[in-house]
Structures are given as C-alpha cells and as structure tokens.
Protein backbone atom coordinates (compact mmCIF):
# COMPACT_ATOMS: atom_id res chain seq x y z
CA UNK A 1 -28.79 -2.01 7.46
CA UNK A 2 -25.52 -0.65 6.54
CA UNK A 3 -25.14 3.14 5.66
CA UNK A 4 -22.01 4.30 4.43
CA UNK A 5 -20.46 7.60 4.23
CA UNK A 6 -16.41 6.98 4.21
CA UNK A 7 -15.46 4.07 1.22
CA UNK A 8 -11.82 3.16 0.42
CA UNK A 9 -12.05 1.19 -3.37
CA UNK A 10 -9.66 -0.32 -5.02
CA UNK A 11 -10.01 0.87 -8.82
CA UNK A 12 -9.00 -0.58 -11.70
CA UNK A 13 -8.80 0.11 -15.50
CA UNK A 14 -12.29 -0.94 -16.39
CA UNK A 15 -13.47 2.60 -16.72
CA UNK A 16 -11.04 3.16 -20.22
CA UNK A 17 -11.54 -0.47 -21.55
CA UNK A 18 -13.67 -0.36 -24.82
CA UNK A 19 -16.43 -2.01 -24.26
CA UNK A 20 -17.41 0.49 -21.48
CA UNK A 21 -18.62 4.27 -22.47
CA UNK A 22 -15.66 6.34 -21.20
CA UNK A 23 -13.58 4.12 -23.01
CA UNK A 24 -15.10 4.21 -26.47
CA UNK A 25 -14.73 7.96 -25.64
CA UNK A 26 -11.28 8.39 -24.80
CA UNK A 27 -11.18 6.41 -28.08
CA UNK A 28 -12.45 9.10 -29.91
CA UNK A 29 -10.98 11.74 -28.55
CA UNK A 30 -7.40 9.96 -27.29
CA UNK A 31 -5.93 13.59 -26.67
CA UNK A 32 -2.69 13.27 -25.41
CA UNK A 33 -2.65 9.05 -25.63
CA UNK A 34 -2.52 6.68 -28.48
CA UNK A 35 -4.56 3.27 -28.47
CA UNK A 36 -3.44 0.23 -30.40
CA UNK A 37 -6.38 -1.87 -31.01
CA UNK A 38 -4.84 -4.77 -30.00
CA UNK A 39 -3.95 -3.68 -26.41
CA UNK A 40 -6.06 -2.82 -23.41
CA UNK A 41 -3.37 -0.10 -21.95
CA UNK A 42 -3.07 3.14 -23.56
CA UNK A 43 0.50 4.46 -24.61
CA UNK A 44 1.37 8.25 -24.15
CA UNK A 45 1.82 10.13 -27.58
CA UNK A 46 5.66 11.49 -28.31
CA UNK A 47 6.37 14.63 -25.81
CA UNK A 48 2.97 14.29 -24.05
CA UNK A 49 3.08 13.53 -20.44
CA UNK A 50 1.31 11.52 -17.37
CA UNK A 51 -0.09 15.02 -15.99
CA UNK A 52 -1.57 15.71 -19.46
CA UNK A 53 -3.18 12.24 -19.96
CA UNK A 54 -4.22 12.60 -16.39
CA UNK A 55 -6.24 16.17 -17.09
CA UNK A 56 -7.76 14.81 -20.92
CA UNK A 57 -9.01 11.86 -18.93
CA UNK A 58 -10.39 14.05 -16.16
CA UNK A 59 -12.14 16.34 -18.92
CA UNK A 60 -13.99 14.37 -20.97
CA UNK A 61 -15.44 12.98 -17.41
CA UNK A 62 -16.27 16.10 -16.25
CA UNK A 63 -17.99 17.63 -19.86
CA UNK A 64 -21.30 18.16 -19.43
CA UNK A 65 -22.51 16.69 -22.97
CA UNK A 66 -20.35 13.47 -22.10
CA UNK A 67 -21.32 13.62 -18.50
CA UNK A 68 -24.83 13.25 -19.26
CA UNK A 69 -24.41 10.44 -21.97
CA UNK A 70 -22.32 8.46 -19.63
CA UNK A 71 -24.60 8.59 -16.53
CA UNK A 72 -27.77 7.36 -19.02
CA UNK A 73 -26.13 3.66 -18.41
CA UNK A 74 -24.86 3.60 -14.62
CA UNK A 75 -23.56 0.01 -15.54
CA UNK A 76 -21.39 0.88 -17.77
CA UNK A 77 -18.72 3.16 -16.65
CA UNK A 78 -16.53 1.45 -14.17
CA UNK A 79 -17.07 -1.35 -11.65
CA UNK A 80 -16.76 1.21 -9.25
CA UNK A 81 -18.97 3.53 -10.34
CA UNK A 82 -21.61 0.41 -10.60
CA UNK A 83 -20.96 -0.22 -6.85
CA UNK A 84 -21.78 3.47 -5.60
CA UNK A 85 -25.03 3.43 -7.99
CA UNK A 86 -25.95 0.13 -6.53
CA UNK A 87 -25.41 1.16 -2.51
CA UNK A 88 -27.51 4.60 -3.73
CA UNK A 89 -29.97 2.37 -4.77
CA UNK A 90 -30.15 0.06 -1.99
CA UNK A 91 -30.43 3.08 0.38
CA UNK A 92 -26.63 2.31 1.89
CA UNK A 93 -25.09 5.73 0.55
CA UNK A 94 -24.67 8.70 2.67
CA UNK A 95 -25.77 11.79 0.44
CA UNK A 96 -22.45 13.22 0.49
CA UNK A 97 -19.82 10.43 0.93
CA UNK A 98 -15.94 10.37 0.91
CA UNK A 99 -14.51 7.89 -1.58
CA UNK A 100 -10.95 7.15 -1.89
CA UNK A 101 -9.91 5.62 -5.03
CA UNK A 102 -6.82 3.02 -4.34
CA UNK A 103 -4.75 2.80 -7.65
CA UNK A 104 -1.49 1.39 -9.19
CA UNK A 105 0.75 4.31 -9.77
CA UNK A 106 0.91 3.25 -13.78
CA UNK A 107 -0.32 5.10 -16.81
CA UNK A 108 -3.39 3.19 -17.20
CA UNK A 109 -4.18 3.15 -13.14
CA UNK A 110 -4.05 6.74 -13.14
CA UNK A 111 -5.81 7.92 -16.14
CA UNK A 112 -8.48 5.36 -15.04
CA UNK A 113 -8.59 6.78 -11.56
CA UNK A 114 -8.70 10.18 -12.59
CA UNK A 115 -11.91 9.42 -15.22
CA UNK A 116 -13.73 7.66 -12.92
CA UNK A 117 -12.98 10.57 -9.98
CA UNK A 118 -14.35 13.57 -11.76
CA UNK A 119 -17.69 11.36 -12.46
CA UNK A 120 -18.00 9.85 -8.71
CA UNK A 121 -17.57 13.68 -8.17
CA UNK A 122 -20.41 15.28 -10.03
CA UNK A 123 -22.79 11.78 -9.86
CA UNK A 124 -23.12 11.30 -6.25
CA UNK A 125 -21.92 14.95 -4.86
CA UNK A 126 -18.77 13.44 -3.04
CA UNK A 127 -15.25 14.42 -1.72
CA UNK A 128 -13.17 12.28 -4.00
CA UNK A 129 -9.72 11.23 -3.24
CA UNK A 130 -6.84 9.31 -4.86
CA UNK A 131 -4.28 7.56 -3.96
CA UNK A 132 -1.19 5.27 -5.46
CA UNK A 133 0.28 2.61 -4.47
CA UNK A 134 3.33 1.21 -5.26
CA UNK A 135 3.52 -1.53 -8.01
CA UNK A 136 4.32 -4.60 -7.03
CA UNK A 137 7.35 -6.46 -7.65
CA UNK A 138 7.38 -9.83 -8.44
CA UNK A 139 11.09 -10.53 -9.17
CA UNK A 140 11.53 -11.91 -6.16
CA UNK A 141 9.14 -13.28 -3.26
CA UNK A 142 10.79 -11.37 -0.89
CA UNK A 143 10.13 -7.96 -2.33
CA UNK A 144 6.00 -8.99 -3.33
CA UNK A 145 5.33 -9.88 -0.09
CA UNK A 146 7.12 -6.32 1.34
CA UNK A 147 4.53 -4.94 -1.50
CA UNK A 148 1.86 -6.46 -0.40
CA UNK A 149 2.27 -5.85 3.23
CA UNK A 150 2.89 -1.95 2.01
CA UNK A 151 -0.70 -1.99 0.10
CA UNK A 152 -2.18 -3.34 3.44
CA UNK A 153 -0.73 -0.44 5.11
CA UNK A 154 -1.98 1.76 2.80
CA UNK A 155 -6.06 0.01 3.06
CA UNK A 156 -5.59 0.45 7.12
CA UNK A 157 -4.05 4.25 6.72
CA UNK A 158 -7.17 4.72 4.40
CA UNK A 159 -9.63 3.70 7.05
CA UNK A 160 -8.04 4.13 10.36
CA UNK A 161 -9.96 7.29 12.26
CA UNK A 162 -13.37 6.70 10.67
CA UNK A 163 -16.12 4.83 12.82
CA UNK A 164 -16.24 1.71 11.22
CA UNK A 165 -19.77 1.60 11.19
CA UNK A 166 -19.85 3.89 8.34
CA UNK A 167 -16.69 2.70 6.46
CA UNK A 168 -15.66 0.14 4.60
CA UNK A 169 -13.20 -1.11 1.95
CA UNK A 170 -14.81 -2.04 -1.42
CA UNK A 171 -11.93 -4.10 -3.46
CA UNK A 172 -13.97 -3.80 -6.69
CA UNK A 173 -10.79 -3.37 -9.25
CA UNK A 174 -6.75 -3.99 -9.20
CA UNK A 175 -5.27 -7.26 -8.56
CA UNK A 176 -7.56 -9.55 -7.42
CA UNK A 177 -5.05 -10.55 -4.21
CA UNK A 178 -6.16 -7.47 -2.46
CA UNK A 179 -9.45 -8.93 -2.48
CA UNK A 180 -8.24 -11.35 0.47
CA UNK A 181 -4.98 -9.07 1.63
CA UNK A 182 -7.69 -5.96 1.90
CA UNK A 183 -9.98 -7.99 4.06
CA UNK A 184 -8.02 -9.02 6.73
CA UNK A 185 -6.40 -5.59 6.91
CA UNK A 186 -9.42 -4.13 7.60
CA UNK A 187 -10.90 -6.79 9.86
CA UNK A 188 -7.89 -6.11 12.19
CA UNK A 189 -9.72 -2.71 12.96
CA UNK A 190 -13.75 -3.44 12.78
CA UNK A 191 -14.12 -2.75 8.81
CA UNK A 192 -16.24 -4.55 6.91
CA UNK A 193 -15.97 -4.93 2.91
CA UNK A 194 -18.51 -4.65 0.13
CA UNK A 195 -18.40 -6.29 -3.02
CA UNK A 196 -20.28 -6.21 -6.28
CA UNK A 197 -20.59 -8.77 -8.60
CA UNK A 198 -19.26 -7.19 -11.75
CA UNK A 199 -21.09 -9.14 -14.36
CA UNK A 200 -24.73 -8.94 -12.78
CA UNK A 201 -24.07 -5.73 -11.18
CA UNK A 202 -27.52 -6.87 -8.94
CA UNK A 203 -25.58 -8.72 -6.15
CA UNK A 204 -23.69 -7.06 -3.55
CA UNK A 205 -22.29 -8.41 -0.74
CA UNK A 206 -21.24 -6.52 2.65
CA UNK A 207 -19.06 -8.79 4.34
CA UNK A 208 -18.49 -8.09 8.16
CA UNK A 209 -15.20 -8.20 9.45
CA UNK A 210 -14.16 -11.53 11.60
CA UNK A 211 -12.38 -10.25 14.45
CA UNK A 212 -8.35 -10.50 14.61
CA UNK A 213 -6.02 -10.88 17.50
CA UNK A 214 -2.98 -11.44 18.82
CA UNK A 215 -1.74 -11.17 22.24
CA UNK A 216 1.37 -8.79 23.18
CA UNK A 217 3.36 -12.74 24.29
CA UNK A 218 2.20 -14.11 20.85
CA UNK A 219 3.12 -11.00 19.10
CA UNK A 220 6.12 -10.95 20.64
CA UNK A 221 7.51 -14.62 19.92
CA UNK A 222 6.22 -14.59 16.10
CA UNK A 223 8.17 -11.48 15.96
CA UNK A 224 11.28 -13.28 17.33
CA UNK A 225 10.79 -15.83 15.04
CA UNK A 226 10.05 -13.64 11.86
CA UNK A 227 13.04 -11.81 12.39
CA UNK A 228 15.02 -14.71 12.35
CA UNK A 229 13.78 -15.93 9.24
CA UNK A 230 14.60 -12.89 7.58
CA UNK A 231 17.98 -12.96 8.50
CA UNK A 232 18.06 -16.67 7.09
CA UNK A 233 16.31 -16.60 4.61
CA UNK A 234 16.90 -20.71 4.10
CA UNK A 235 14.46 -23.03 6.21
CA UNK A 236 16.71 -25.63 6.43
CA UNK A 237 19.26 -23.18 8.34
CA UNK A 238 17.08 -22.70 11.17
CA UNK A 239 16.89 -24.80 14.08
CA UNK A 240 14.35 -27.65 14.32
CA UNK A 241 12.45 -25.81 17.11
CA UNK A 242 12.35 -22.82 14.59
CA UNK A 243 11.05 -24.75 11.50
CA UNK A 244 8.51 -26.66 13.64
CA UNK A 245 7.10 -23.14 14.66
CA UNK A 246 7.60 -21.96 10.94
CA UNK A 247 5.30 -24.87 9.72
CA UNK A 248 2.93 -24.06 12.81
CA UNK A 249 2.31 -20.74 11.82
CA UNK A 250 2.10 -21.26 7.60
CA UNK A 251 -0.08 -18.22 7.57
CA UNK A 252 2.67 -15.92 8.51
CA UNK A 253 5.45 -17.14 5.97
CA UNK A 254 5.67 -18.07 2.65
CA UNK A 255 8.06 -21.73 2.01
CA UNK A 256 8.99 -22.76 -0.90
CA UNK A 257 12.30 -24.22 -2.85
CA UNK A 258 13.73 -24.52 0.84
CA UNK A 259 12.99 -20.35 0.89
CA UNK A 260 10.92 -19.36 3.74
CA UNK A 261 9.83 -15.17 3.78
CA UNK A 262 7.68 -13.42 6.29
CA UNK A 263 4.35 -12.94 4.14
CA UNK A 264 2.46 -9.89 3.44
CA UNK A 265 0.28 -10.59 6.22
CA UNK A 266 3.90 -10.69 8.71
CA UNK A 267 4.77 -7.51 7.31
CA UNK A 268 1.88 -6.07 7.85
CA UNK A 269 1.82 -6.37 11.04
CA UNK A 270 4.87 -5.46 11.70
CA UNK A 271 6.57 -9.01 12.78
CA UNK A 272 9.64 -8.70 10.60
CA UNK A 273 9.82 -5.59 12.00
CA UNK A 274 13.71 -5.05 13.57
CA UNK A 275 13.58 -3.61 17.67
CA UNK A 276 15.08 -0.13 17.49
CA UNK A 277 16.43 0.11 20.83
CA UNK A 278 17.79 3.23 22.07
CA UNK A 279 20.95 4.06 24.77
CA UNK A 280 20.58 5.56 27.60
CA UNK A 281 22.56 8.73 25.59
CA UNK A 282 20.36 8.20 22.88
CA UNK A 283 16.76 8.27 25.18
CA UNK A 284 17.78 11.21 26.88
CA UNK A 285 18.68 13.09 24.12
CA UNK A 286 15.44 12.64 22.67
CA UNK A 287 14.21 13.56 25.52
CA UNK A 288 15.54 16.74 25.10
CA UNK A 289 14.75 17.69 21.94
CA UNK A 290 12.01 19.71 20.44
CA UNK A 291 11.92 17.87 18.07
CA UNK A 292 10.87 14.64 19.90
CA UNK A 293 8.29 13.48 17.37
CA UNK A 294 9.94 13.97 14.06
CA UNK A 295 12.87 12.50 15.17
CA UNK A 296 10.51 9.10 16.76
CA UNK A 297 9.34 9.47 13.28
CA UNK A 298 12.44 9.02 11.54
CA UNK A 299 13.51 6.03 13.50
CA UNK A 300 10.88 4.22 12.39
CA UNK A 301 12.28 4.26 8.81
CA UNK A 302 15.45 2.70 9.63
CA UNK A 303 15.09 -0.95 10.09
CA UNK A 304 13.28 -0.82 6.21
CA UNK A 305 16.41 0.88 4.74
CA UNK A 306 18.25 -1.73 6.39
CA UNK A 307 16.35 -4.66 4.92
CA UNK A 308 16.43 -2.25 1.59
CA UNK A 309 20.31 -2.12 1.57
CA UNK A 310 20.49 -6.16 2.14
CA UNK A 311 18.31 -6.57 -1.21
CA UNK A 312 20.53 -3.17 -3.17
CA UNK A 313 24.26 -2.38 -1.64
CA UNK A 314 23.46 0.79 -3.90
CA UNK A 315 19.90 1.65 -1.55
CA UNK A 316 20.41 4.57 0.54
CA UNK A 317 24.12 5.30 -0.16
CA UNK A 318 25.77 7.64 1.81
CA UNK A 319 22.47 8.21 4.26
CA UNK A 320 21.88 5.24 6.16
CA UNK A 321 26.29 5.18 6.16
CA UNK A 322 26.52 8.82 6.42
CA UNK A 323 29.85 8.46 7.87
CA UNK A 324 31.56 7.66 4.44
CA UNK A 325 31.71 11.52 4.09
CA UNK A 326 34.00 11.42 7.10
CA UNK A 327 37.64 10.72 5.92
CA UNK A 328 38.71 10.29 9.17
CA UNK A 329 36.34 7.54 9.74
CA UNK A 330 35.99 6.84 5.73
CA UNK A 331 39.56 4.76 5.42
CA UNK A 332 40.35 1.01 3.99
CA UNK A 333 39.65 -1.32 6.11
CA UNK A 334 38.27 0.77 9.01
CA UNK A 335 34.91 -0.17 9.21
CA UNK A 336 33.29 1.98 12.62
CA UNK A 337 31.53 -0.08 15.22
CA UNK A 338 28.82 2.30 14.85
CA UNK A 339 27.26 3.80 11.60
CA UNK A 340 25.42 7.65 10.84
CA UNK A 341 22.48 7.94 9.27
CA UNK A 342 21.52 11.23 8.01
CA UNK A 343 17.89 11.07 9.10
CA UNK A 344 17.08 14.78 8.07
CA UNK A 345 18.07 18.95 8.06
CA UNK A 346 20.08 18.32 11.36
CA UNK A 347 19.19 15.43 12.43
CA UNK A 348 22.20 12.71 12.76
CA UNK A 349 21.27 9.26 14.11
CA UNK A 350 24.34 6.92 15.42
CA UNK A 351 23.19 3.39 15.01
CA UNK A 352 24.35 0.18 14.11
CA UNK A 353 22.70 -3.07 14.03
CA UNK A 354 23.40 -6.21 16.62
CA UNK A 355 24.06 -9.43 16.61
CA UNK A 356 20.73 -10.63 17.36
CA UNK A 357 19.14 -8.31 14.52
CA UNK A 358 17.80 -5.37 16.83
CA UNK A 359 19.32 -1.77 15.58
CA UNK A 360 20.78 -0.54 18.80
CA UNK A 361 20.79 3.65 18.26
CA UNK A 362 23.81 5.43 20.28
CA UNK A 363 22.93 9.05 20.14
C-alpha cells in the first residue's frame, strides 16, 4: 500500500465557490473582496489589495469558531482538502506530511490557495507550501504550449529530490490539461498520481507512473528536428524528410492550419531547447571564474529570451542587446557580428546566435 508523506496538488477555486462552507463564509464576511452573485470569481473592493484578500482568506481559515464548523463536513471544503481526508482515512497519509499547493497566480487562485493552506495546516498537522504558476496564454499556440511546458517544469521542480515512493502529484483542481501534462511529467522521474473523484469523494485512484525514455541519439535528433521547426514555424517549409519525421513523432508537435509548434511535452523536455555552445575564450574564462556556477546558470536563460524577443522586439531591451548602450558600436546600420547580454552585477556575456540556430557565446 501506498504511504505518502511529500504531495504536490494542483488547487483550484472550489474552496471559495458557494456551495462549499468556506465559501458561504467568505460570503459573509467578504472583508476586503466584493461578490456579485452572478459570478464565481471574487472582485477586490476599491483600494484593497491581493495581500489583504490573501490574509482575510487565510483568517477566517485559521479562526477557531470557523475552523471547527468547517472540519464537521470534511467533504465540503475543497477537493483538495477531500483528497487528504480520504488518504488519512485509507491509512495512505504520513502523520506529518508536506503538501504543496500548485496555483494560478490570479485573484481567485490565490485567495483559494491561501484558505485552503491555513486549514490543510491545522487539520492534518502539515508543512504547507504554495506556489504560482504562470497563467497561461492562449493567444497564440506557440506561447500555451511554452506555458504548459513551464507548468510541467514547475510539477517536476515540485517533486524532484523526494523518494518517489512517498510522493506523488495529486491534480485534483486547475485546468483539467494538467491532469494528463502532470502525469507524464512525473512519470519521467518514478511519480505516481492520485486522484479523487470529486463528486463521490469515495473513489480514489493512485495511478503508477509508466516509465519514460529516450535515448541520448533519439534525444538528440528530435532536438535537431524541434529546433528546426521553431525556426519555421510553417510545415510546408520544411523538407519532406523533416515533415515525414514531424508526422512520425505527432506527440512532440502540435500541426494545424499548416502551423506546426514543439508541444508542451517538447518543451518540457527541453527539445526546442537552442545548443549554447561556448569558445574556446569563452570555456576558459569560465573556467576561471569564481563564479563558475552562477554564470552556467545564467546561460541557461538565454536561448528563452531569444525565442522571447522573436514573439516581442520590445522583450528584454537593452539586456539580451546590451551593446545598444555602446555608441561606438550603437550606430545606423552597424549591426555587430556579436551581441552583449547583460546577464547580471558584472557579468557580460558576448553571444550571438548561428546560422544553424545554436547561440555560439564568445567570452
């Protein structure tokens, strides 16, 4: 039997709805926020802010007269509440467990979060974390499936470190893509997920992970391939060799309107990923420096404010192209074979990116 001690849960806004108990109380007692009856999603009152709707939220969880009414009816808080009180029950819940609360850095998402946070506290005697996560964008394919990659990061940097025997991801709120997306993230590394059935709140299932793999020559040729794609950006650009292996491999990209994007999963793993290769200069600088690690770090930003600056000219200005501040280099139509990035309090990075899509790093 599973016992867990270490779960990362993706939480929603059940937990203020009305029809549950904190809810109806944040009703009565809206502080700081306003409800229309006609919306789910709260509104902030005139001058009040997030931190202030955060802390009301956090209080009435935390009150011992409301703490005691709420916990009377264990189903109805918050679905993930329900699935803490139903691993307790089943015997599957360490005594003192860590829970990390995943959440979508809105109003609602965070006064949710913080609610359901200071009960999980005081209900099951855990260390109770949160964290936000970018929202996603959906004005363009391109820049969901960069979110959803990033939210798949965020699931693996949740996990990664714990023995997954004892840890798991639980998507029991949010967007119901990071049901699937959540999954395979932690499958790559030996997590399984649990999930409770929110209406019957009896069934729970604890789903192992399938083991995931690629090897470092098929790593390396999707990568080839999903870097080329991003360049393009139009399927019917790329060679015949390259959309056969596009078509191949549907469960890396995303094709549509004659569009073809590296998918969440392609992201997350790093495929569209640009080589950062450095000089011989460059590598022996680094070598050099005491400050080896931060500036390894740093490089490992650089090929996603690249990809940022293709989407926004604006992204970035005068960091990744430090050298505009440079009138000597800074003149009409003098555009340097190399570029400077400020990466950081004295740290310059000479880069510029090649022909074949790698960023090639000078010194």
């Amino acid at each position: 039997m599973k016992y867990f001690s270490h779960l990362v849960i993706t939480a929603g806004i059940s937990a203020i709805s009305n029809r549950n108990a904190l809810g109806k109380m944040l009703r009565q007692n809206p502080g700081p926020l306003r409800f229309e009856e006609a919306k789910q999603n709260p509104e902030l009152r005139e001058g009040a802010t997030t931190e202030e709707a955060e802390l009301h939220a956090l209080e009435i969880s935390e009150a011992r007269e409301a703490f005691a009414t709420l916990t009377q009816d264990p189903r109805g808080i918050s679905a993930e509440y329900s699935l803490l009180h139903t691993l307790r029950c089943m015997g599957q819940l360490h005594e003192r467990p860590t829970v990390v609360l995943l959440h979508t850095n809105t109003l609602s998402g965070r006064i949710a979060a913080h609610a359901v946070a200071g009960l999980v506290k005081r209900a099951f005697d855990a260390q109770c974390r949160l964290s936000a996560f970018a929202n996603f964008d959906t004005s363009s394919r391109e820049a969901l499936q960069e979110g959803l990659g990033a939210f798949m990061d965020k699931v693996v940097h949740e996990l990664n470190g714990v023995d997954p025997s004892y840890a798991c991801f639980a998507p029991q709120g949010g967007y119901k893509v990071m049901t699937s997306l959540g999954y395979v993230a932690g499958s790559l590394l030996g997590y399984s997920t649990a999930y409770l059935h929110e209406d019957s709140q009896a069934t729970l299932h604890i789903i192992p992970a399938i083991p995931i793999a690629l090897s470092p020559e098929k790593r390396d040729s999707l990568g080839r391939l999903a870097r080329v794609v991003e360049r393009t950006a139009e399927f019917f650009k790329l060679s015949q060799e390259e959309q056969d292996d596009v078509l191949e491999h549907r469960w890396l990209f995303e094709v549509a309107d004659d569009l073809v994007v590296p998918n969440a999963l392609a992201k997350f793993l790093g495929l569209n990923t640009q080589q950062i290769l450095l000089s011989p200069e460059a590598r022996a600088a680094l070598k050099a420096s005491h400050r080896a690690e931060q500036v390894r770090r740093k490089l490992l930003e650089l090929p996603g404010k690249i990809r940022e600056r293709r989407r926004n000219p604006n992204a970035f200005l005068n960091e990744i192209d430090h050298e505009r501040d440079f009138q000597n280099l800074n003149r009409p139509g003098n555009k340097p074979v190399f570029q400077i990035w400020k990466a950081g309090a004295n740290i310059y990075v000479v880069w510029t990116e090649r022909g074949d899509g790698a960023v090639l790093v000078n010194r």
